[in-house]
Protein backbone atom coordinates (compact mmCIF):
# COMPACT_ATOMS: atom_id res chain seq x y z
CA UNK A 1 0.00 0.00 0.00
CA UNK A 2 1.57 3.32 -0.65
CA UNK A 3 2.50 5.59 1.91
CA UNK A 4 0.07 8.54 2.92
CA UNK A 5 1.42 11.72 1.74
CA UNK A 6 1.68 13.79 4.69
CA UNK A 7 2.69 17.48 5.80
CA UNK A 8 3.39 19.32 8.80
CA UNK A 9 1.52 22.74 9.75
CA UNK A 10 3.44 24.66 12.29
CA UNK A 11 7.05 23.37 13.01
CA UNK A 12 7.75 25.05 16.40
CA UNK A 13 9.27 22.17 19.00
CA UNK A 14 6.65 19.72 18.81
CA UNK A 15 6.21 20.32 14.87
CA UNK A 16 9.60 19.34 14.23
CA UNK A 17 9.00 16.26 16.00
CA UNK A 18 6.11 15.47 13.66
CA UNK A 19 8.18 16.13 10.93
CA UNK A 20 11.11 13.98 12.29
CA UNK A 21 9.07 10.91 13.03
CA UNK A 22 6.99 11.15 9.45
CA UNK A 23 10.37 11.47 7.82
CA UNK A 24 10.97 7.84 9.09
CA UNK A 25 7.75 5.84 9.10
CA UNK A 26 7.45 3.75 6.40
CA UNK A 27 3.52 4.54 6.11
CA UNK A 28 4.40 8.19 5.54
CA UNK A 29 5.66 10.16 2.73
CA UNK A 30 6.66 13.50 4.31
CA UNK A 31 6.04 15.83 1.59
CA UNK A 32 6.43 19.38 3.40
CA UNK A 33 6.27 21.74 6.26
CA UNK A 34 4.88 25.25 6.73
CA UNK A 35 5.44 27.52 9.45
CA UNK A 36 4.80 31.51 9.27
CA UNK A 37 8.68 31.28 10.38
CA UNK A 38 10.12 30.92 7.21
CA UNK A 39 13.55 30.46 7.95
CA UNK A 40 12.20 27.67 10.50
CA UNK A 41 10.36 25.85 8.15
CA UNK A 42 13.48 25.89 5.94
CA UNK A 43 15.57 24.15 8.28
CA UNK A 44 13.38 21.52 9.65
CA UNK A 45 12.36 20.49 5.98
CA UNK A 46 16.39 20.68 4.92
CA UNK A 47 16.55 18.40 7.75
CA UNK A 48 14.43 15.80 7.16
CA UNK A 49 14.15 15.92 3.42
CA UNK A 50 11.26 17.77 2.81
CA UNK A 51 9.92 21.19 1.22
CA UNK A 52 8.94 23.92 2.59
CA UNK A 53 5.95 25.28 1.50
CA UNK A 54 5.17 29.39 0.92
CA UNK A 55 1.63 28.60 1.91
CA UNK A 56 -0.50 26.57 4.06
CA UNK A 57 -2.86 26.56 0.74
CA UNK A 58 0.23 25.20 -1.45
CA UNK A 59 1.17 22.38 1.52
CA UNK A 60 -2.73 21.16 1.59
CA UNK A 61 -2.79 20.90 -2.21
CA UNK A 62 0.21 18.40 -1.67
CA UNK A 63 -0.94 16.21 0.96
CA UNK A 64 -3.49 13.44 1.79
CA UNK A 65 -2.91 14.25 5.53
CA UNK A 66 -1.30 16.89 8.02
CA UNK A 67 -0.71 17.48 11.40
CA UNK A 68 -1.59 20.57 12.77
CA UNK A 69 0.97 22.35 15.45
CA UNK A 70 0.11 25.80 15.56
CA UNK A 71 -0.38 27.97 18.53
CA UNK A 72 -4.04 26.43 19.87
CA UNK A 73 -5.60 30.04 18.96
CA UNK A 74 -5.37 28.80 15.74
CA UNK A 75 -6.31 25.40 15.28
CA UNK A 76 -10.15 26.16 14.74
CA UNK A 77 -9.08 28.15 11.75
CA UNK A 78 -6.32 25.40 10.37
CA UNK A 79 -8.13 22.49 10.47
CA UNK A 80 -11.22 24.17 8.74
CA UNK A 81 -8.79 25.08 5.66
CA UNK A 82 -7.84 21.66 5.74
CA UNK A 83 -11.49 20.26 6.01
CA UNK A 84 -11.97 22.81 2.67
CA UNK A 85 -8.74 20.91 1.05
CA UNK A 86 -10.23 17.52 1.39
CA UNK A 87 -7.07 17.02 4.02
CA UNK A 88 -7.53 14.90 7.01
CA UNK A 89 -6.06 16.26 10.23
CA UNK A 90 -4.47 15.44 13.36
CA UNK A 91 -4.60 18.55 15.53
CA UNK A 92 -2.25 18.60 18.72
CA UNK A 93 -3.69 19.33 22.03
CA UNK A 94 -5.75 20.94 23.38
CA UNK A 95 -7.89 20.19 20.34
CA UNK A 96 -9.38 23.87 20.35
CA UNK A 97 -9.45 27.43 22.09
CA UNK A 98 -13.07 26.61 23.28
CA UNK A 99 -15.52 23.80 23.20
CA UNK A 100 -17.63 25.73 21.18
CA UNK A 101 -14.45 26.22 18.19
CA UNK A 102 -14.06 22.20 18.76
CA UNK A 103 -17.49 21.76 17.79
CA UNK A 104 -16.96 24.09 14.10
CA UNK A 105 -14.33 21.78 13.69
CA UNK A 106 -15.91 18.30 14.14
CA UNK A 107 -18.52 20.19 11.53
CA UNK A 108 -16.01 20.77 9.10
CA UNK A 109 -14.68 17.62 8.98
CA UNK A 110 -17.69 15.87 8.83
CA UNK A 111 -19.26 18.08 5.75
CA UNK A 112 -16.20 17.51 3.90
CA UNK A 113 -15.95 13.86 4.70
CA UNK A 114 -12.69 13.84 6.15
CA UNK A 115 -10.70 12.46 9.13
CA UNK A 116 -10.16 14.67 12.59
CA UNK A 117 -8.29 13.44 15.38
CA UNK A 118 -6.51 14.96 18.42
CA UNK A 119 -3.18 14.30 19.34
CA UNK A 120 -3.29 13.11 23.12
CA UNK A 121 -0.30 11.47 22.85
CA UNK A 122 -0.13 10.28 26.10
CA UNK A 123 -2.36 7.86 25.08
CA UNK A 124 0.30 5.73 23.13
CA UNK A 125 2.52 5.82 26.31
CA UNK A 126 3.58 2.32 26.38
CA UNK A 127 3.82 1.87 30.21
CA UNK A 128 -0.24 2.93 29.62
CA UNK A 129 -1.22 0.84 27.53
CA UNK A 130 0.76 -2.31 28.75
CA UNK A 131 -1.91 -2.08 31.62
CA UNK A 132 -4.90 -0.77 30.09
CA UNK A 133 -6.83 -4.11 29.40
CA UNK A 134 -6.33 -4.00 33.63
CA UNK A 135 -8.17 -1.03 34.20
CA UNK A 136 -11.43 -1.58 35.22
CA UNK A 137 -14.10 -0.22 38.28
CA UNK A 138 -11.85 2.47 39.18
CA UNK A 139 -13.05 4.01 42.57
CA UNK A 140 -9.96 6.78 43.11
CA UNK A 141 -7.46 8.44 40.18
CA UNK A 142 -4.39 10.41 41.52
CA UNK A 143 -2.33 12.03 38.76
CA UNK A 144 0.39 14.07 39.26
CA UNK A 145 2.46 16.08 36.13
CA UNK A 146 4.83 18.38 37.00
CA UNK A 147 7.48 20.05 34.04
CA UNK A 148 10.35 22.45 34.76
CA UNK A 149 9.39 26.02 33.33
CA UNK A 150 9.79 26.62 29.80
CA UNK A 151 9.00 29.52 27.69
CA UNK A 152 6.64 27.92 25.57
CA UNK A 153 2.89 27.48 25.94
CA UNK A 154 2.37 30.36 27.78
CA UNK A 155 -0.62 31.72 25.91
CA UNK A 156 -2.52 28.77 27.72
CA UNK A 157 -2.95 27.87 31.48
CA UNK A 158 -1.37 24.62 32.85
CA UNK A 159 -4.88 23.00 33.17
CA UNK A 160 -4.80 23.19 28.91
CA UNK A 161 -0.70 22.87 28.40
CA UNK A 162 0.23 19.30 30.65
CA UNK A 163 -3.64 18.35 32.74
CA UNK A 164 -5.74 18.01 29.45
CA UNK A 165 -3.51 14.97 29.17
CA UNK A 166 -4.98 13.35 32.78
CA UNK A 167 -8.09 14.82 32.14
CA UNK A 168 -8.16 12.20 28.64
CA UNK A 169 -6.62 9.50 30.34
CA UNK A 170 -8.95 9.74 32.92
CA UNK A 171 -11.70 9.79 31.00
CA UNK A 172 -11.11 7.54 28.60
CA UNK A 173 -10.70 4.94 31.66
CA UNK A 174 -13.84 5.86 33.25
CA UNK A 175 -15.87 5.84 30.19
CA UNK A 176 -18.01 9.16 31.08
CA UNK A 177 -17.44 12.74 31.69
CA UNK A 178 -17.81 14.16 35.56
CA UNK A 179 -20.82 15.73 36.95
CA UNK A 180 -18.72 17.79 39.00
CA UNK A 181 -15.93 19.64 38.91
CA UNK A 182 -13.59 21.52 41.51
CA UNK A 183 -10.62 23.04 41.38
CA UNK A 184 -7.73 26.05 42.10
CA UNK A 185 -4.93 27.31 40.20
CA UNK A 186 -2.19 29.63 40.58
CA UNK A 187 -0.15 32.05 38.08
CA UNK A 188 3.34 32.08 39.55
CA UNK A 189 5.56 32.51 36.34
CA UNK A 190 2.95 33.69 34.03
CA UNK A 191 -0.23 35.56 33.25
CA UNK A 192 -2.21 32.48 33.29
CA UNK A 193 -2.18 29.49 36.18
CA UNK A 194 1.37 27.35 36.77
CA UNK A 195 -0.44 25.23 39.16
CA UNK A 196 -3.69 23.39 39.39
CA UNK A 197 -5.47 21.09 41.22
CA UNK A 198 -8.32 19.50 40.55
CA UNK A 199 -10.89 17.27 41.68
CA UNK A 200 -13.61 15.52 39.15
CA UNK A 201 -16.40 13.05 40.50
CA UNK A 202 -18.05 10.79 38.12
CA UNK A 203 -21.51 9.18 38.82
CA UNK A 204 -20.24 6.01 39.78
CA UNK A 205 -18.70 7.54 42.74
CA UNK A 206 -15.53 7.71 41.42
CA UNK A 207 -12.98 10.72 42.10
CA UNK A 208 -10.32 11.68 40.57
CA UNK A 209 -7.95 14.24 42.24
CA UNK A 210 -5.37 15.85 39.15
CA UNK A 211 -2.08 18.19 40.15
CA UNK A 212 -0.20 19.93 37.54
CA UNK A 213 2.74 22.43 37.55
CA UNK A 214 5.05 24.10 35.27
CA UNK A 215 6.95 25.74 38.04
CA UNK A 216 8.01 22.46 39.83
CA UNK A 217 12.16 21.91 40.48
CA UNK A 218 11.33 17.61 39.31
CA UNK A 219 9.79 16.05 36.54
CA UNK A 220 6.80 13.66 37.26
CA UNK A 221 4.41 12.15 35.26
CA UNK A 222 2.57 9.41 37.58
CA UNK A 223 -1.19 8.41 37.45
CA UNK A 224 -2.45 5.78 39.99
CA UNK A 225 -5.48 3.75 40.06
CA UNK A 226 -7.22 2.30 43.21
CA UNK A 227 -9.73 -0.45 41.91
CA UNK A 228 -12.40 -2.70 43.11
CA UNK A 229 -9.29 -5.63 44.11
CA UNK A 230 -6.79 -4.10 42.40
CA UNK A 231 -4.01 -1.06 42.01
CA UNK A 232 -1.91 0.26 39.24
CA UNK A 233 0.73 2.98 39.64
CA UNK A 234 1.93 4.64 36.38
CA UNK A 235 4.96 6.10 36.18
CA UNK A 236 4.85 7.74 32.34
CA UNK A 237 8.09 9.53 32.65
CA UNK A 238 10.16 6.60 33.55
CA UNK A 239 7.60 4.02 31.50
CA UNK A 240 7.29 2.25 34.43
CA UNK A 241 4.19 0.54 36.37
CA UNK A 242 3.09 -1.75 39.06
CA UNK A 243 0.43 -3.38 39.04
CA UNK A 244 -1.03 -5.27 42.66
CA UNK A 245 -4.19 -7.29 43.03
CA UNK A 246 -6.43 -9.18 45.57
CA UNK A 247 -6.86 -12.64 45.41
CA UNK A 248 -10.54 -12.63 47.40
CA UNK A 249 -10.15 -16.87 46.84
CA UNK A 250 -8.01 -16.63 49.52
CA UNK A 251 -9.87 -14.84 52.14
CA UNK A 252 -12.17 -17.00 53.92
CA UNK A 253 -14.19 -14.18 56.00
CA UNK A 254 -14.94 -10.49 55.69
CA UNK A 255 -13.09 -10.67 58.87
CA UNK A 256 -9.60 -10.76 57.81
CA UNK A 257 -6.49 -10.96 59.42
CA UNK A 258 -4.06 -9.14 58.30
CA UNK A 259 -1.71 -11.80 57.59
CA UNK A 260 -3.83 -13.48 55.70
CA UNK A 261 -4.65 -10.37 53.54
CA UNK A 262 -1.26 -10.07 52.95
CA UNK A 263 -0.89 -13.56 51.58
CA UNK A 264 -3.58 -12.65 49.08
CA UNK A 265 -1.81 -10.15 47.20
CA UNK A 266 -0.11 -10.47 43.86
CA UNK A 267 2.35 -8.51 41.89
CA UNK A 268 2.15 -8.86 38.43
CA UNK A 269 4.93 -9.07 36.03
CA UNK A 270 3.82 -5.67 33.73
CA UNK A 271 5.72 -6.21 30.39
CA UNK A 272 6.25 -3.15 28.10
CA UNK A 273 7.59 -2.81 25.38
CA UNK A 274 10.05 0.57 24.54
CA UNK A 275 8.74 2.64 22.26
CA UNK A 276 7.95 6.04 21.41
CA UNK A 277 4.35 7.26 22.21
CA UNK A 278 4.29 10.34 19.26
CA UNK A 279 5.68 7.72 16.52
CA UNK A 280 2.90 4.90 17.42
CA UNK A 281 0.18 7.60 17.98
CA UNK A 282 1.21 9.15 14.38
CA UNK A 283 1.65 5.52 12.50
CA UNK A 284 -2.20 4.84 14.11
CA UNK A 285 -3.52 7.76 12.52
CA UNK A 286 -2.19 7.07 9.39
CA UNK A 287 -3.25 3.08 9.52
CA UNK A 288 -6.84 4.62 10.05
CA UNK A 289 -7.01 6.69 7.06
CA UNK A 290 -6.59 3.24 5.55
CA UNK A 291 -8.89 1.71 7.52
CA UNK A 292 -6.65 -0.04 9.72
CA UNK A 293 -7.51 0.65 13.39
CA UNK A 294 -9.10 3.45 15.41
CA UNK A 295 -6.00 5.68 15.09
CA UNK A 296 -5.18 8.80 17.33
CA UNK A 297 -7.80 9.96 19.61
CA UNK A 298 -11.00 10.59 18.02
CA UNK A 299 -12.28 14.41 17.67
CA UNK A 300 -15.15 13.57 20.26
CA UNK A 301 -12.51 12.68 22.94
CA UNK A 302 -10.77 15.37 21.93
CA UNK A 303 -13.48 17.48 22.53
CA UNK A 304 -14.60 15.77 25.93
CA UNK A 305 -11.37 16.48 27.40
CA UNK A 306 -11.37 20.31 26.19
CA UNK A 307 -14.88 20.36 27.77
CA UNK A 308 -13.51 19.23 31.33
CA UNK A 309 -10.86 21.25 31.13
CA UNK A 310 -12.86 24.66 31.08
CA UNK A 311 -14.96 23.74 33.49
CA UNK A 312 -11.45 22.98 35.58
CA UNK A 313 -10.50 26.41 34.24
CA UNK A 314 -13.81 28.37 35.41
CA UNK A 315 -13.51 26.53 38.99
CA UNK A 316 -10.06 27.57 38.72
CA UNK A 317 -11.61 31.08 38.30
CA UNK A 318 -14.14 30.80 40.69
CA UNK A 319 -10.92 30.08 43.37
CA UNK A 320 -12.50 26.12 44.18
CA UNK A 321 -16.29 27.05 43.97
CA UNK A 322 -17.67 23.63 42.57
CA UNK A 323 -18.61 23.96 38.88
CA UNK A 324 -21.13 21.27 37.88
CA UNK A 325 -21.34 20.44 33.99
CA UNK A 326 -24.66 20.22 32.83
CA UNK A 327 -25.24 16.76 30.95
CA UNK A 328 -27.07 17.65 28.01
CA UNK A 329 -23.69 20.01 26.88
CA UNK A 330 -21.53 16.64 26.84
CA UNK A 331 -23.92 15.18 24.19
């Protein structure tokens, strides 16, 4: 099957990375980059064997597919020129400014027929999904992300720059969007908030408590999950996890002793396999335009995970005032 002929729409850090790992996937047939930077796009396509394009108009006309890396102001407006090109698109996270600029989007791409998908590429962590299948009645999420402060992404809050990615994962294990939502943030750094915490709880009684900061001294990426008889602790950074369960055979009464409940728990022997999460998420979203698999993360996750985050952003606002979403928005 021939490779999908692909560009890259904004080549700022995480652009270039696009670029980089379409340059070497055999599905892909990077055909060009464009970036209002001209002298940027210029090097990254010298770099990986590309052209770079004048216009976003002239790199659309070339491709099948692009990604779309822009500043998220922006995205609403890229991916409807692609829509209009017949293009599909993977837009990087958050998938839009606003839920309601998400929803134009989704529009656009359906009318013209095409593929949109979001790039939660967190998703494609392999530590993740070695234990996904394992995930199952979750009763408590913890999820902490904290980054060193960089100089990028600061036209967007911390909740929209490193949570979104908790808020997906969470909700792609729980299988349902909160009906309430808490939370507090602080700008330290920037104009917008460095630090957040929040606090979602899901009709099933579930809670999930997320922490993320772009003004930390360490680097963490860890999500735990406290289950019905089991517990999973994710360490994304290091792609790392352990995984513990009960063994309720071998508890003979609801009155336990303690020795005996500690004879009835396992550790499991969590197998992953190294890889990197952008150049599986982008060879998925490729195999799907060929009908091969359910590629990157659909444009209604994408969506459902913008949508918790501005509620988190208005509680933010509202300095840990509960912020309840109504139901009938999430459909």
């Amino acid at each position: 099957m021939n490779p999908v002929r692909v560009g890259v729409w904004g080549v700022g850090t995480w652009g270039e990375k696009h670029a980089r790992v379409y340059a070497a996937l055999p599905e892909a047939q990077l055909v060009g980059v464009f970036d209002h930077d001209e002298a940027r796009a210029r090097t990254v396509a010298a770099q990986h064997g590309a052209r770079a394009f004048a216009t976003a108009a002239e790199l659309l006309a070339a491709c099948e597919a692009v990604s779309i890396a822009v500043p998220t102001v922006a995205h609403r407006e890229a991916a409807e020129q692609a829509a209009e090109a017949n293009v599909h698109a993977l837009v990087e996270k958050p998938m839009a400014a606003t839920v309601a600029e998400a929803d134009a989007m989704v529009e656009a791409a359906r009318h013209a027929g095409t593929m949109l998908q979001v790039g939660h590429v967190e998703r494609f962590n392999p530590a993740l999904a070695a234990v996904r299948p394992a995930i199952a009645r979750v009763k408590f999420v913890e999820a902490h992300r904290l980054a060193l402060f960089q100089p990028r992404s600061l036209d967007i809050d911390v909740v929209f720059d490193l949570m979104i990615h908790d808020i997906d994962i969470v909700l792609q294990a729980i299988g349902s969007l909160p009906t309430l939502v808490s939370a507090v943030g602080v700008a330290v750094l920037s104009e917008n908030e460095d630090i957040a915490n929040a606090r979602l709880e899901f009709a099933d009684g579930c809670v999930a408590n997320l922490t993320a900061s772009r003004v930390s001294q360490e680097r963490l990426r860890r999500i735990r999950f406290f289950q019905d008889s089991s517990y999973l602790s994710i360490d994304l950074f290091a792609k790392q996890c352990d995984h513990l369960s009960l063994d309720r055979s071998l508890l003979s009464s609801p009155n336990v002793h303690p020795l005996q409940l500690a004879a009835a728990i396992r550790k499991h022997d969590v197998r992953i396999q190294e890889a990197e999460p952008l150049t599986l998420e982008l060879a998925a979203f490729l195999r799907s335009l060929r009908g091969e698999g359910d590629g990157a993360a659909s444009a209604r996750s994408g969506r459902d995970a913008l949508h918790v985050a501005e509620a988190v952003r208005a509680g933010m606002k509202q300095r840990a005032r509960q912020w309840s979403i109504p139901q009938s928005a999430a459909s």
